[in-house]
N, C-alpha and C. Protein backbone atom coordinates (compact mmCIF):
# COMPACT_ATOMS: atom_id res chain seq x y z
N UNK A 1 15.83 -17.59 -2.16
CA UNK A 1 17.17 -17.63 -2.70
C UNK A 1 18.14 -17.14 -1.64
N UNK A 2 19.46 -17.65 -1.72
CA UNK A 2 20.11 -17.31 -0.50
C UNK A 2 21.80 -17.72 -1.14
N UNK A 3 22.94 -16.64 -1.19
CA UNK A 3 23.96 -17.12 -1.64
C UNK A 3 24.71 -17.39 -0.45
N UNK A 4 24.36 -17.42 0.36
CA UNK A 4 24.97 -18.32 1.85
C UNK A 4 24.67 -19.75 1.95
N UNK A 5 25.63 -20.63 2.94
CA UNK A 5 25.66 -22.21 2.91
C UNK A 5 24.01 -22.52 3.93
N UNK A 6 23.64 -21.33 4.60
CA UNK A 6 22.67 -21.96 4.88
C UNK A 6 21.24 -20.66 5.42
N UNK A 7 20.22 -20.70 5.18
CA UNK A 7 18.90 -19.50 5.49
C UNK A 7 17.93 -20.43 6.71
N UNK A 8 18.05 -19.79 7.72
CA UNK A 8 16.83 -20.15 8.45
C UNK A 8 15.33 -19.41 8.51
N UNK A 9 14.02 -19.78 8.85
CA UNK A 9 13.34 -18.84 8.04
C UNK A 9 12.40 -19.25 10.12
N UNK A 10 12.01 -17.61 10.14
CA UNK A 10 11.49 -17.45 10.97
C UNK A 10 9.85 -17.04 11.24
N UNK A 11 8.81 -17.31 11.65
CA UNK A 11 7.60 -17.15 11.25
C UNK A 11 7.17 -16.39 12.67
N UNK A 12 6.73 -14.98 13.16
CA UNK A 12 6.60 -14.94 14.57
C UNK A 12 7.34 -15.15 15.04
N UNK A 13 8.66 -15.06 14.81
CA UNK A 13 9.64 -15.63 16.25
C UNK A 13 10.43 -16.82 16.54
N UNK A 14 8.98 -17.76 15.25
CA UNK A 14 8.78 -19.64 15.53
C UNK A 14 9.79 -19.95 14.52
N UNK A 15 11.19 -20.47 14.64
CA UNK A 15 11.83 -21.51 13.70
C UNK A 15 10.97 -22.17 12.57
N UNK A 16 10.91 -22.19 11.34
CA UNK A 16 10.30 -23.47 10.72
C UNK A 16 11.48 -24.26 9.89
N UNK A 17 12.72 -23.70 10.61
CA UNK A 17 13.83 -25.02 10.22
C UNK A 17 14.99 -24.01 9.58
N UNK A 18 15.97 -24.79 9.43
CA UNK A 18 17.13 -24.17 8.55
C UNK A 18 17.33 -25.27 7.26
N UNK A 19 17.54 -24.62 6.47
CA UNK A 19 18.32 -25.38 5.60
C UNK A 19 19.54 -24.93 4.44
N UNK A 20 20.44 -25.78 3.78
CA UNK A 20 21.19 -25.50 3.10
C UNK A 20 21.11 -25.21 1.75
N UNK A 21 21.88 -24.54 1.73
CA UNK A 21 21.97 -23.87 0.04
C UNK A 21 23.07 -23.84 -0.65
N UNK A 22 22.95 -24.13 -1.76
CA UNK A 22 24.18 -24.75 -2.58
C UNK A 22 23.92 -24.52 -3.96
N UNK A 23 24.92 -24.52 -4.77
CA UNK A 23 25.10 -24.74 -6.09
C UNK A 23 23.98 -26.14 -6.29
N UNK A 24 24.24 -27.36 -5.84
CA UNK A 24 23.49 -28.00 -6.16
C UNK A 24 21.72 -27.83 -6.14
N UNK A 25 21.07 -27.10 -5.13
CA UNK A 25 20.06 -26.54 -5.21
C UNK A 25 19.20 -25.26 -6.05
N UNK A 26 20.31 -24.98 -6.51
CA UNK A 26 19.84 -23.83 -7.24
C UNK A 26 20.04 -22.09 -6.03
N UNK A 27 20.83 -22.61 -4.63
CA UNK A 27 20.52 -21.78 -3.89
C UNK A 27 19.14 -21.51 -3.39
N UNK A 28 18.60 -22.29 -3.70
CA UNK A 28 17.12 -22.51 -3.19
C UNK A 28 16.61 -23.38 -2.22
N UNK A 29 15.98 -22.29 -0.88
CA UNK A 29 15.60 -22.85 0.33
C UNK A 29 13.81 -23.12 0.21
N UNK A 30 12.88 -23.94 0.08
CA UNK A 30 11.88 -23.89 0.15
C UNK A 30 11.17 -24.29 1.49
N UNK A 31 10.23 -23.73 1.63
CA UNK A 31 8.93 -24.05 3.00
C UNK A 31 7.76 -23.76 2.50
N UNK A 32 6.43 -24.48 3.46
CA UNK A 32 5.51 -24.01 3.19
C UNK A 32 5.02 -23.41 4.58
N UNK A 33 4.55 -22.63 3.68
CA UNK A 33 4.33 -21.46 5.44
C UNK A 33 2.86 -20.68 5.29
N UNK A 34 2.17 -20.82 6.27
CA UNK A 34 0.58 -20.43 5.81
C UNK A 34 0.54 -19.11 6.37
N UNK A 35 -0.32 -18.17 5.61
CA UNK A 35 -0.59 -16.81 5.67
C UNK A 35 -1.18 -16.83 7.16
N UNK A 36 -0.43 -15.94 7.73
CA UNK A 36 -0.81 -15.31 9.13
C UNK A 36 -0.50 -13.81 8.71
N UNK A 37 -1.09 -12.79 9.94
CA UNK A 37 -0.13 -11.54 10.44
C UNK A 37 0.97 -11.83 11.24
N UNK A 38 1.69 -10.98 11.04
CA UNK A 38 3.50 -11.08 11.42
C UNK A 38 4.54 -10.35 11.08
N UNK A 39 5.19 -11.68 11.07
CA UNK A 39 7.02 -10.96 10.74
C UNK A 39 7.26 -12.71 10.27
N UNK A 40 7.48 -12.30 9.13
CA UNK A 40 8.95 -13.64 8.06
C UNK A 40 10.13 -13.19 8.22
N UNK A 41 10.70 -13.71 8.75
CA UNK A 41 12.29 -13.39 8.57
C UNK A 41 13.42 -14.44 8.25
N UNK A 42 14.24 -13.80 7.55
CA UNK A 42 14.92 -15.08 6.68
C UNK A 42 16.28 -14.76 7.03
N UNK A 43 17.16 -15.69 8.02
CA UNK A 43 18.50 -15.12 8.77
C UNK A 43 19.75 -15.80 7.69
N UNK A 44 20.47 -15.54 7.11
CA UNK A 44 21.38 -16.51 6.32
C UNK A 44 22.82 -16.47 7.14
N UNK A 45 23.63 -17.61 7.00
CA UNK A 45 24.48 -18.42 7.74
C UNK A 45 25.68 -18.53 7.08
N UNK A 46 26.87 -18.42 7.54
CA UNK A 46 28.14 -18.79 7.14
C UNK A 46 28.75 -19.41 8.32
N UNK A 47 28.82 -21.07 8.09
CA UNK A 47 29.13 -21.59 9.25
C UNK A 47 28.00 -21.76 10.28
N UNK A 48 28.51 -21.13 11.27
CA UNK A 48 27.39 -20.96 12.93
C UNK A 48 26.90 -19.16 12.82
N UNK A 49 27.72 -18.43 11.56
CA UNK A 49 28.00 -16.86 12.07
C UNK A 49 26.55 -16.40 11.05
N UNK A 50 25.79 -15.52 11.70
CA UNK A 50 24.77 -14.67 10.83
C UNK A 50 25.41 -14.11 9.82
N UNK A 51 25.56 -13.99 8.73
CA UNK A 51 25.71 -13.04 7.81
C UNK A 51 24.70 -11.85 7.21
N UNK A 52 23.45 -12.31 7.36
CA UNK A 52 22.33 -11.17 6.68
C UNK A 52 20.99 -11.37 7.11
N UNK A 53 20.27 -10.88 7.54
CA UNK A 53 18.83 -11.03 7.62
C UNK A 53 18.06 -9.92 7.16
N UNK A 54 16.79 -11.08 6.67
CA UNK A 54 15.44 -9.66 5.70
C UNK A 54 14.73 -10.03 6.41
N UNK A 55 13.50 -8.90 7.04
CA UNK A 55 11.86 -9.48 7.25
C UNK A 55 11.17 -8.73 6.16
N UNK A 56 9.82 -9.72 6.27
CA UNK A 56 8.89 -8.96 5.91
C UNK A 56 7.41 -8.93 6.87
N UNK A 57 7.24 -7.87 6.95
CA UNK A 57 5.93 -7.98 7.86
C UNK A 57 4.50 -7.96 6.81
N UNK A 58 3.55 -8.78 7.58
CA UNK A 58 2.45 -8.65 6.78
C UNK A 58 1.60 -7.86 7.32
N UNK A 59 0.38 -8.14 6.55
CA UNK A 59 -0.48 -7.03 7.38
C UNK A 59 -1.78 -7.41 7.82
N UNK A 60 -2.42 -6.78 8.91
CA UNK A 60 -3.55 -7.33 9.65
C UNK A 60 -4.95 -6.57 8.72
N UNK A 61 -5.75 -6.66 9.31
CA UNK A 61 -7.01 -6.02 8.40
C UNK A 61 -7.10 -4.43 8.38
N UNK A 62 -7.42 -3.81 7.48
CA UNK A 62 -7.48 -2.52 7.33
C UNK A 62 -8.14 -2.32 8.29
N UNK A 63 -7.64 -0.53 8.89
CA UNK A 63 -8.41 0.12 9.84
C UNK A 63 -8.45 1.69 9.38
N UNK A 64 -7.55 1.91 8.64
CA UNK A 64 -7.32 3.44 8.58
C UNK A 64 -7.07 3.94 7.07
N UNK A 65 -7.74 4.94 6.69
CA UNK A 65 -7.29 5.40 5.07
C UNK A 65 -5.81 6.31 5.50
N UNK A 66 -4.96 6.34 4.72
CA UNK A 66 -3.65 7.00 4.43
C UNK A 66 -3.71 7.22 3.32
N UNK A 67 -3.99 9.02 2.77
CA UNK A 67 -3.98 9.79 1.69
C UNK A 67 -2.04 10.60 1.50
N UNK A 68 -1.79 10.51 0.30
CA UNK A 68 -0.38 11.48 -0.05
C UNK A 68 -0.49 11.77 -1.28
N UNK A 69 -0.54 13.15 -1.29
CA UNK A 69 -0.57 13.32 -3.01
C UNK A 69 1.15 13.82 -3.18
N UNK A 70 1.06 13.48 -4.92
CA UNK A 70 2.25 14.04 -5.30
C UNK A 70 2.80 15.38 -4.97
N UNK A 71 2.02 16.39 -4.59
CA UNK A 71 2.21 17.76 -4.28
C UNK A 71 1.46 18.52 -3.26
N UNK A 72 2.18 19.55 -2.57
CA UNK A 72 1.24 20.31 -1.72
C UNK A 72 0.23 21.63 -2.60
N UNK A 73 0.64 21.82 -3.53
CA UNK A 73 -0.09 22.66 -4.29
C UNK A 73 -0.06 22.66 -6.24
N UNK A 74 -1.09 23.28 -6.54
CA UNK A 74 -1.47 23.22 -7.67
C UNK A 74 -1.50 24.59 -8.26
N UNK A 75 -1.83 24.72 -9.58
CA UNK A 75 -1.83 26.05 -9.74
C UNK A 75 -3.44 26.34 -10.02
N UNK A 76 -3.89 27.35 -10.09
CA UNK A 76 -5.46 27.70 -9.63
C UNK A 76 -5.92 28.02 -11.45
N UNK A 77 -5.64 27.18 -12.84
CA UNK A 77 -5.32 27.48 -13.60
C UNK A 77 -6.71 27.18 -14.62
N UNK A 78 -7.68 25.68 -13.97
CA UNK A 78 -8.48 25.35 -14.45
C UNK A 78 -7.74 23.53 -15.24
N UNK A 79 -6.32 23.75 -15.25
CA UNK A 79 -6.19 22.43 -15.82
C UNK A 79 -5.28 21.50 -15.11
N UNK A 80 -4.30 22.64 -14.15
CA UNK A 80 -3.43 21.45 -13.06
C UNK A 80 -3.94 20.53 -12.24
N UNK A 81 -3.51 19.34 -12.08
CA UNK A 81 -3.76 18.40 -11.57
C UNK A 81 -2.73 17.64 -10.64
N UNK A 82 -3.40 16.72 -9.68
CA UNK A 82 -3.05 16.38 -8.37
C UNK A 82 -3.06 14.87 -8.33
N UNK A 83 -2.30 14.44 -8.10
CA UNK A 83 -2.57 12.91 -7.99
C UNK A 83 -2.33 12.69 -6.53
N UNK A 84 -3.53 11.56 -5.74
CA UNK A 84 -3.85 11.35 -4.67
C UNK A 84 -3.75 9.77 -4.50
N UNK A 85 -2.49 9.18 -4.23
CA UNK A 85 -2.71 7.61 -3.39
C UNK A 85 -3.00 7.71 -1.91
N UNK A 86 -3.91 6.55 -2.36
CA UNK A 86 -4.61 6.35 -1.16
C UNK A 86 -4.54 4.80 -0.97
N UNK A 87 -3.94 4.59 0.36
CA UNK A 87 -3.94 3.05 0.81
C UNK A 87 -4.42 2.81 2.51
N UNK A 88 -4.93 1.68 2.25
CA UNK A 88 -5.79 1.05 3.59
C UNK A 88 -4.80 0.60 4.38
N UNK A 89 -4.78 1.07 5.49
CA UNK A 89 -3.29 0.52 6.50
C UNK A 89 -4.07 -0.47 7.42
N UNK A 90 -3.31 -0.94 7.94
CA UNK A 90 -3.65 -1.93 9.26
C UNK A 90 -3.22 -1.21 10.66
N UNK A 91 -3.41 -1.39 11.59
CA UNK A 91 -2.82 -0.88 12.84
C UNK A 91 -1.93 -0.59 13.30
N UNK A 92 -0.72 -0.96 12.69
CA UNK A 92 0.64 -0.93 12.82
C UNK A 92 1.18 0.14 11.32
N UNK A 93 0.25 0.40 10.36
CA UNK A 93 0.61 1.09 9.79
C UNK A 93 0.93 0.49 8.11
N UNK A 94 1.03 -1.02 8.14
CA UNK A 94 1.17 -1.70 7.06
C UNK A 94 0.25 -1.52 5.84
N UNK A 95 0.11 -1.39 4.91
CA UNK A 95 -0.59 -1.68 3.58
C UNK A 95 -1.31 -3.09 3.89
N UNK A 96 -2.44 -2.78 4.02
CA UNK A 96 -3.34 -4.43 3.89
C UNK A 96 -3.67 -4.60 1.94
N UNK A 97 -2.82 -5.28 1.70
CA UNK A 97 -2.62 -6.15 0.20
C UNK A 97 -3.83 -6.93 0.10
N UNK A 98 -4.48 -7.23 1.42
CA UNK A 98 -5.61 -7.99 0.71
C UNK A 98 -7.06 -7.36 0.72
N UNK A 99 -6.91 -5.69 1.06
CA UNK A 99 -8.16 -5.13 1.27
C UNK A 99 -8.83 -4.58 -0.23
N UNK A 100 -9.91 -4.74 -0.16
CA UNK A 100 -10.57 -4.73 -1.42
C UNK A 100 -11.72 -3.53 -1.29
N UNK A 101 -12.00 -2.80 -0.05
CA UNK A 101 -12.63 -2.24 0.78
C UNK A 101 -13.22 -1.11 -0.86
N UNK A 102 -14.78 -0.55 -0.53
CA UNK A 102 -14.95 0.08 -1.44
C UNK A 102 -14.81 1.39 -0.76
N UNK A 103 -14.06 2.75 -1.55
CA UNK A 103 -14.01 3.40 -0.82
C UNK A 103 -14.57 4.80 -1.47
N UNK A 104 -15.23 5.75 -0.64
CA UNK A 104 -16.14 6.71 -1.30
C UNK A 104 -15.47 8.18 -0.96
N UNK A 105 -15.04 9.08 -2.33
CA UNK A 105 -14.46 10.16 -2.50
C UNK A 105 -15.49 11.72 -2.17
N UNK A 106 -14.98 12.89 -1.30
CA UNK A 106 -16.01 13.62 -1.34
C UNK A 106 -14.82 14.79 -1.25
N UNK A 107 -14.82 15.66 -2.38
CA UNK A 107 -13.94 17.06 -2.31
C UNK A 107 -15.09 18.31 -2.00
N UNK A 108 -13.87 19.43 -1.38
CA UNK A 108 -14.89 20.41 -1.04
C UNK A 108 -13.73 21.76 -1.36
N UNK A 109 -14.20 22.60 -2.02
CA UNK A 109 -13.24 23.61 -2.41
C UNK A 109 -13.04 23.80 -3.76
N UNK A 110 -11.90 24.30 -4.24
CA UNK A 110 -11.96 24.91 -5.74
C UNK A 110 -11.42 24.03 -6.75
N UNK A 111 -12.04 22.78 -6.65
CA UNK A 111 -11.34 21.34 -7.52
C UNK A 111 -12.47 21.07 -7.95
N UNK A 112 -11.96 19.51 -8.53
CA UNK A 112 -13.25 18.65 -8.70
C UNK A 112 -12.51 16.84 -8.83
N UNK A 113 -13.02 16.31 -8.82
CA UNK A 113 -12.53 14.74 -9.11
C UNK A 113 -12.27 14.36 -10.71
N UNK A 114 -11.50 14.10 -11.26
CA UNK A 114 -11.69 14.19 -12.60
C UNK A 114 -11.32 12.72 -12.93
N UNK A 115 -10.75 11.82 -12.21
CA UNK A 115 -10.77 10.12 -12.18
C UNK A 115 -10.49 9.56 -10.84
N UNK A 116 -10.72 8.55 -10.94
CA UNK A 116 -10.69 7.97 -9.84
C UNK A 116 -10.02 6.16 -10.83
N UNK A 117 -9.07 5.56 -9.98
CA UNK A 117 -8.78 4.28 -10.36
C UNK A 117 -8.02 3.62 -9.35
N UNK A 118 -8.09 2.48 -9.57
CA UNK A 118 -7.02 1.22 -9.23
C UNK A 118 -6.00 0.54 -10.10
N UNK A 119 -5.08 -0.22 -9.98
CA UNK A 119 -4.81 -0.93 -10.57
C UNK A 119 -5.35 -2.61 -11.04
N UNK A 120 -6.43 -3.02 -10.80
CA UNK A 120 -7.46 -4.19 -10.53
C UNK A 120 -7.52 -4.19 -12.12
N UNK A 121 -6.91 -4.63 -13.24
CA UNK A 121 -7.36 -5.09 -14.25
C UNK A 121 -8.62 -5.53 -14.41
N UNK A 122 -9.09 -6.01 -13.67
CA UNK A 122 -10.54 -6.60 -14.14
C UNK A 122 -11.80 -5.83 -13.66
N UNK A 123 -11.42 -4.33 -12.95
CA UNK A 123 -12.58 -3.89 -12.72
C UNK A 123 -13.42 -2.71 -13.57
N UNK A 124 -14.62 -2.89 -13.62
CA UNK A 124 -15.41 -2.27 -14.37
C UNK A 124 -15.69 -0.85 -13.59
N UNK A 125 -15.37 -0.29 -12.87
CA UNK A 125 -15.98 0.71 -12.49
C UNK A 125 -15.46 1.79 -12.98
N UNK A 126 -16.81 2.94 -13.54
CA UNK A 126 -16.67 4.12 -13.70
C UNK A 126 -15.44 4.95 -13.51
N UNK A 127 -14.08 6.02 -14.23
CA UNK A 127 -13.32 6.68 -13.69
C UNK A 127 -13.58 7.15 -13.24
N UNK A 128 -14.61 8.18 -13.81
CA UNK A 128 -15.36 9.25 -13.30
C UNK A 128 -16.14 9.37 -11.94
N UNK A 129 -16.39 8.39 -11.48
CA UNK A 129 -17.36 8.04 -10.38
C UNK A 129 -16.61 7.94 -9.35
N UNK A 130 -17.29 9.28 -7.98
CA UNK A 130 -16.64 9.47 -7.07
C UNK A 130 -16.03 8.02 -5.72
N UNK A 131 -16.08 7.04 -6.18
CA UNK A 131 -15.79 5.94 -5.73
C UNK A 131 -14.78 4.74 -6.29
N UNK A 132 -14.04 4.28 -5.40
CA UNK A 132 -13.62 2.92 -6.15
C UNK A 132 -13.36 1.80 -5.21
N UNK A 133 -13.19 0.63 -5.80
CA UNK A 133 -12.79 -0.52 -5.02
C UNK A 133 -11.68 -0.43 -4.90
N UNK A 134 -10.99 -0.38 -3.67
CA UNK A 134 -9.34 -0.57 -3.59
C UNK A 134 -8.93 -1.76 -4.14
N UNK A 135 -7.92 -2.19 -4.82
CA UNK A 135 -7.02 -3.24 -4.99
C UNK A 135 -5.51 -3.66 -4.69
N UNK A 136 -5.64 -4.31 -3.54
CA UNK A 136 -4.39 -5.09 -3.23
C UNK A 136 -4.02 -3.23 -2.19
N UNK A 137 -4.99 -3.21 -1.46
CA UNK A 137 -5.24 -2.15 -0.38
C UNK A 137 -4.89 -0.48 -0.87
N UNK A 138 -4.98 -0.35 -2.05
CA UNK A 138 -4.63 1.15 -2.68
C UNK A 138 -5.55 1.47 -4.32
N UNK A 139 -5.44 2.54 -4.03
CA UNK A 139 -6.74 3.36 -5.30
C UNK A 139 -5.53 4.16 -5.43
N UNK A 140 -6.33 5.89 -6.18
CA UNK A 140 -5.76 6.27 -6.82
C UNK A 140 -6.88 7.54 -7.17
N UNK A 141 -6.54 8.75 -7.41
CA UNK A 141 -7.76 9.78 -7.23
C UNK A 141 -6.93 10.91 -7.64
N UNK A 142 -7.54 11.27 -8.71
CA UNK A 142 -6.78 12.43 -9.60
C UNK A 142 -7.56 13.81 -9.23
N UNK A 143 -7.13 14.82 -8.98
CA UNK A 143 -8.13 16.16 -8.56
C UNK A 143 -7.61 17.09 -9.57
N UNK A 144 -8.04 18.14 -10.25
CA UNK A 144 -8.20 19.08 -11.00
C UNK A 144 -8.63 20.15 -10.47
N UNK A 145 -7.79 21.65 -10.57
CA UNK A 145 -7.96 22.77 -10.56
C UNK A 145 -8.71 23.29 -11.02
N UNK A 146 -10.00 24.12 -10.34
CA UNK A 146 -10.41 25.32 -11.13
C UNK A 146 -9.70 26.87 -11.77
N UNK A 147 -10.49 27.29 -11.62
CA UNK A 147 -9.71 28.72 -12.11
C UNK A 147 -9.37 29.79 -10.65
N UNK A 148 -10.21 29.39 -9.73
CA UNK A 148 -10.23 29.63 -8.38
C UNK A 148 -8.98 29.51 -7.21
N UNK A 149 -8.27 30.68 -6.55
CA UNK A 149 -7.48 29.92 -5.93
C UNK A 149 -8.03 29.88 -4.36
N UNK A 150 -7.64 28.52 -3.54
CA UNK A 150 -7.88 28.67 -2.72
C UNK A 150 -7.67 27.13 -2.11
N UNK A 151 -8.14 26.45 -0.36
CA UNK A 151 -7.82 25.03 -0.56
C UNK A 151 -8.79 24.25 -0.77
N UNK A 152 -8.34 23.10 -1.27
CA UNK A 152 -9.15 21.87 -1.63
C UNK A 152 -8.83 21.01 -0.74
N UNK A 153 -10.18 19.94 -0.31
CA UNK A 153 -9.99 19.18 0.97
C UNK A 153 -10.74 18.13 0.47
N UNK A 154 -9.44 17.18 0.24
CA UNK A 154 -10.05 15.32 -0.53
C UNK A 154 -10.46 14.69 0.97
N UNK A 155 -11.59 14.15 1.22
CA UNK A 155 -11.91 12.97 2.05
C UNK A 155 -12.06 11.83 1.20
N UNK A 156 -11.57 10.95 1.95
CA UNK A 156 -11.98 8.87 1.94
C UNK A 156 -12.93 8.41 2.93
N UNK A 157 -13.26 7.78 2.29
CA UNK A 157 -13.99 7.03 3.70
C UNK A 157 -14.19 5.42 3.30
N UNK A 158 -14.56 4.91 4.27
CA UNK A 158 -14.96 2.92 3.74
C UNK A 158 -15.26 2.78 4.96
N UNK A 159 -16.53 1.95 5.07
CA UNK A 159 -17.31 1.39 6.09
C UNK A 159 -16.15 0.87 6.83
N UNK A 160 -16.27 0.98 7.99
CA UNK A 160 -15.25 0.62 9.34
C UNK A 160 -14.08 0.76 9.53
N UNK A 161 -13.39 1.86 8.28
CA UNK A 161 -12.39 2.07 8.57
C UNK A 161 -11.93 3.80 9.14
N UNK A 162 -11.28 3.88 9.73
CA UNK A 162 -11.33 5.76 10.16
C UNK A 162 -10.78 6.27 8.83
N UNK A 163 -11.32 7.43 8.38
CA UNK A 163 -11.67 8.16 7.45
C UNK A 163 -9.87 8.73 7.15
N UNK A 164 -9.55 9.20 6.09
CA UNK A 164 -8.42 10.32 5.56
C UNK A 164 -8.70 11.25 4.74
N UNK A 165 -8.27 12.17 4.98
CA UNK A 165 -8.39 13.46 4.55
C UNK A 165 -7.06 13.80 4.35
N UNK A 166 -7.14 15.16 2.88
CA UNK A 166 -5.96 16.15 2.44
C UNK A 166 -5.92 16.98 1.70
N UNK A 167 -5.08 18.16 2.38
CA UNK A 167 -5.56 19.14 1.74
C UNK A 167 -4.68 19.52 0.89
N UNK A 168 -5.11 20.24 -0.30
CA UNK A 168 -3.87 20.76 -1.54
C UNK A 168 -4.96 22.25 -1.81
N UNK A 169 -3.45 22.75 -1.77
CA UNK A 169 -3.79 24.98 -2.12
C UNK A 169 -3.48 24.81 -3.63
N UNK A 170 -4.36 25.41 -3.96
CA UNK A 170 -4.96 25.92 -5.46
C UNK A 170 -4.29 27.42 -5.94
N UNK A 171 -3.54 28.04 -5.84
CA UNK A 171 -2.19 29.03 -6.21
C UNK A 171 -3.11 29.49 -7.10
């Protein structure tokens, strides 16, 4: 969609054409453009003059886990809890959307794992079970306080990718 007279759309760098947009079109520029890694970028036109450009970059194959929980600490209470996303980056740092990678949870300290999920509607696996299949390159890993204070240290791991780790203090 484009409320300018005209969007050129860029693939890598590579032109795959300009075209116009109008009331009569619906403002709608279409292409078909086949999944690579990159940069899409979509430049829109008034006249000869740029008016706006978006990219989007995609992403290459996972290499690296990237852990962030909602908080640096918990309270040491027996019932606070931690929520842990976790997503598969690519080399440049991108979210790989198409990694499906299974990835295996191991805490050490005064917690415990109390779910583990994705968003993958269709998958059957265990909450409870220190593992999950990423979907659309991100899980999801809930940790729970003991009564203990002190730190807790979440690892990831998935075959061939370098490992993430994080730590959250138990108050």
């Amino acid at each position: 969609y484009c409320a300018h007279e005209a969007v050129e759309l860029f693939l890598n760098g590579e032109s795959l054409g300009k075209q116009n947009t109008s009331r009569e079109n619906e403002w709608i520029a279409r292409w078909e453009v086949p999944y690579v890694t990159g940069s899409l970028k979509a430049i829109a036109y008034r006249g000869e003059e740029e008016v706006e450009s978006d990219e989007l970059l995609t992403a290459g194959d996972p290499e690296v886990i990237r852990m962030k929980a909602d908080r640096a600490s918990i309270q040491a209470d027996g019932q606070d809890l931690c929520y842990i996303e976790v997503e598969l980056l690519d080399q440049d740092g991108n979210r790989s959307v198409q990694a499906g990678n299974l990835v295996n949870f191991d805490l050490e300290g005064p917690g415990e794992i109390v779910a583990v999920a994705s968003s993958n509607p269709m998958s059957t696996e265990s909450y409870q079970a220190p593992y999950r299949e990423a979907y659309q390159g991100r899980c999801l890993v809930v940790v729970k306080s003991t009564e203990q204070p002190g730190d807790i240290r979440l690892s990831a791991s998935s075959e061939g990718l370098e490992a993430g780790t994080i730590n959250i203090q138990t108050l």
